[in-house]
Protein backbone atom coordinates (compact mmCIF):
# COMPACT_ATOMS: atom_id res chain seq x y z
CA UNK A 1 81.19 23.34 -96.59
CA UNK A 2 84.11 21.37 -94.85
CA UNK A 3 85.15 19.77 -98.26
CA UNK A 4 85.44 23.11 -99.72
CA UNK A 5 87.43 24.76 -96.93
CA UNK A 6 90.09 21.83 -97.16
CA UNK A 7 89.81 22.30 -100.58
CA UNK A 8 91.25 25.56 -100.06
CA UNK A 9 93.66 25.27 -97.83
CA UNK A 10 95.02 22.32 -99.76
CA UNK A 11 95.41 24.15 -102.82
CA UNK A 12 96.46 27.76 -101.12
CA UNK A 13 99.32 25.31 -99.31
CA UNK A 14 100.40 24.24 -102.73
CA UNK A 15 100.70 27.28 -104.34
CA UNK A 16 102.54 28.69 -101.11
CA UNK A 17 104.72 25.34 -101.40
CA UNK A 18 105.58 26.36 -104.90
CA UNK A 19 106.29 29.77 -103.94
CA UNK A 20 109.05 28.61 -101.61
CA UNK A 21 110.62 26.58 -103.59
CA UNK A 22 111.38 29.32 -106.09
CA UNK A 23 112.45 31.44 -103.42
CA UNK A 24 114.28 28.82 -101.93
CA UNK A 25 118.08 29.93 -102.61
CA UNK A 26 117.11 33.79 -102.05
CA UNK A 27 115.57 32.78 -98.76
CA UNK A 28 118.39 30.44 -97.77
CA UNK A 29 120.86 34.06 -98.56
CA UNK A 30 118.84 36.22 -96.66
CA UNK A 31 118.43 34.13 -93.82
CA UNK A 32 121.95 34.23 -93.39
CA UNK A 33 122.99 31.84 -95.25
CA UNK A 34 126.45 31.98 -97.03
CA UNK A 35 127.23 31.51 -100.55
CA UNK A 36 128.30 28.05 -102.02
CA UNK A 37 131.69 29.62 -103.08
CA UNK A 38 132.46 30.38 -99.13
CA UNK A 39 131.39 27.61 -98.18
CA UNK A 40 133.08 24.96 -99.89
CA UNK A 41 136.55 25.11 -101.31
CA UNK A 42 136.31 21.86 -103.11
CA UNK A 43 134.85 22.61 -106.30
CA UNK A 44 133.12 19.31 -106.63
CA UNK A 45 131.55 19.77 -103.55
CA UNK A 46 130.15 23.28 -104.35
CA UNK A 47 128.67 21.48 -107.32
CA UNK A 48 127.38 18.77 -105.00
CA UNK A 49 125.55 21.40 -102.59
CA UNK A 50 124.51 23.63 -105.99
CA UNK A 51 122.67 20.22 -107.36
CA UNK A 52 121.09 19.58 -104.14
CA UNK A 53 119.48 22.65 -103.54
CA UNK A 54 117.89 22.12 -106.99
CA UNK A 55 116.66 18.76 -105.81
CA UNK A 56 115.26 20.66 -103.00
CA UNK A 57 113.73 23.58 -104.91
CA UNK A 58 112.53 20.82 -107.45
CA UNK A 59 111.14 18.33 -104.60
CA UNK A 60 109.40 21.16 -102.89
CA UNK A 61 107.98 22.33 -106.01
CA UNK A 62 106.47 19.14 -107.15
CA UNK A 63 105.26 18.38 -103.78
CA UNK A 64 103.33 21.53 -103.90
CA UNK A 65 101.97 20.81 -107.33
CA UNK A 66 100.26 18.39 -105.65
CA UNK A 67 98.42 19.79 -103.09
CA UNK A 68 97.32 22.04 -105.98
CA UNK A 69 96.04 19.64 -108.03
CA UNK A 70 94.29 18.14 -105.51
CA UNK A 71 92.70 21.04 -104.04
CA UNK A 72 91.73 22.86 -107.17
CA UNK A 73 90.73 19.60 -108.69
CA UNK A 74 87.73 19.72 -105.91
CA UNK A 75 87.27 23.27 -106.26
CA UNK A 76 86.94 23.32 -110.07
CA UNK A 77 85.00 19.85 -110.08
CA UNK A 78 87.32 17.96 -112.25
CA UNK A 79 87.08 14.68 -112.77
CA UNK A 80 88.23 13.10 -109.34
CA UNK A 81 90.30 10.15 -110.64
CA UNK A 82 92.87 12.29 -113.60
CA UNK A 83 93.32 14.76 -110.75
CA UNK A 84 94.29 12.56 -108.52
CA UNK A 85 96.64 10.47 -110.69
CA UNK A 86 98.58 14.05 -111.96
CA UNK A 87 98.59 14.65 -108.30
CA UNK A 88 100.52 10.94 -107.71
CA UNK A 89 102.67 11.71 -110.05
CA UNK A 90 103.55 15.19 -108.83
CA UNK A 91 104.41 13.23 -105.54
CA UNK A 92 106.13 10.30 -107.05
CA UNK A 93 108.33 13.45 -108.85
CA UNK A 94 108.97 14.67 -105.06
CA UNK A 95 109.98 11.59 -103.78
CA UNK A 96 112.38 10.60 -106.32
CA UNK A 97 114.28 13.94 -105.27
CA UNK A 98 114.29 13.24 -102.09
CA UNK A 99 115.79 10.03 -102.76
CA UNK A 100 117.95 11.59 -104.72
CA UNK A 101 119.30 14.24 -102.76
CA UNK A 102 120.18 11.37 -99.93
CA UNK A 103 122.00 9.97 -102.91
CA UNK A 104 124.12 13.16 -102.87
CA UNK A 105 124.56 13.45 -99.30
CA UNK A 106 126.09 9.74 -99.10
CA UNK A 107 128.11 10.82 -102.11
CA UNK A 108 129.66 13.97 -100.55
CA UNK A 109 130.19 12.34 -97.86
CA UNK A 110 132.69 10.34 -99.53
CA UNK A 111 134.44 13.17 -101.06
CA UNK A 112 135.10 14.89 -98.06
């Protein structure tokens, strides 16, 4: 009974993950958030922030991915080891944007 709760929660905080992330620069807006074009004068730096959020959007997404893999891979009784290696990689995808949006960051720091 446990293993199928977490199961659920898992995969429902995946699918809310990926959610998110779509919403991600609508949310950002309405939460009072300004546009990029307000923000930044330099247009290299607008670029900067506009490639970052899609790291972010993309990072969350794949992160979430994840968690639904791994919770509907228990749910629908798939094969425990190909769900778990699709869920790796969905992580592995996360990470690298994280690592790349630091990249950014350190760059745009430099342009300033």
């Amino acid at each position: 009974m446990a293993d199928a709760t977490t199961a659920w929660i898992t995969a429902a905080g995946g699918a809310l993950m990926i959610v998110l992330a779509v919403l991600m620069p609508r949310l950002r807006l309405r939460l009072g958030g300004r546009p990029w074009d307000e923000t930044f004068r330099d247009p290299r730096l607008r670029r900067i922030a506009r490639i970052q959020e899609r790291l972010a959007q993309g990072s969350l997404g794949a992160m979430g991915a994840g968690f639904l893999v791994s919770g509907a891979g228990v749910l629908l009784r798939l094969p425990p080891v190909p769900a778990q290696l699709v869920a790796s990689i969905c992580y592995g995808l996360a990470l690298a944007g994280l690592v790349a949006q630091v990249a950014l960051i350190i760059r745009s720091r430099r342009i300033e």
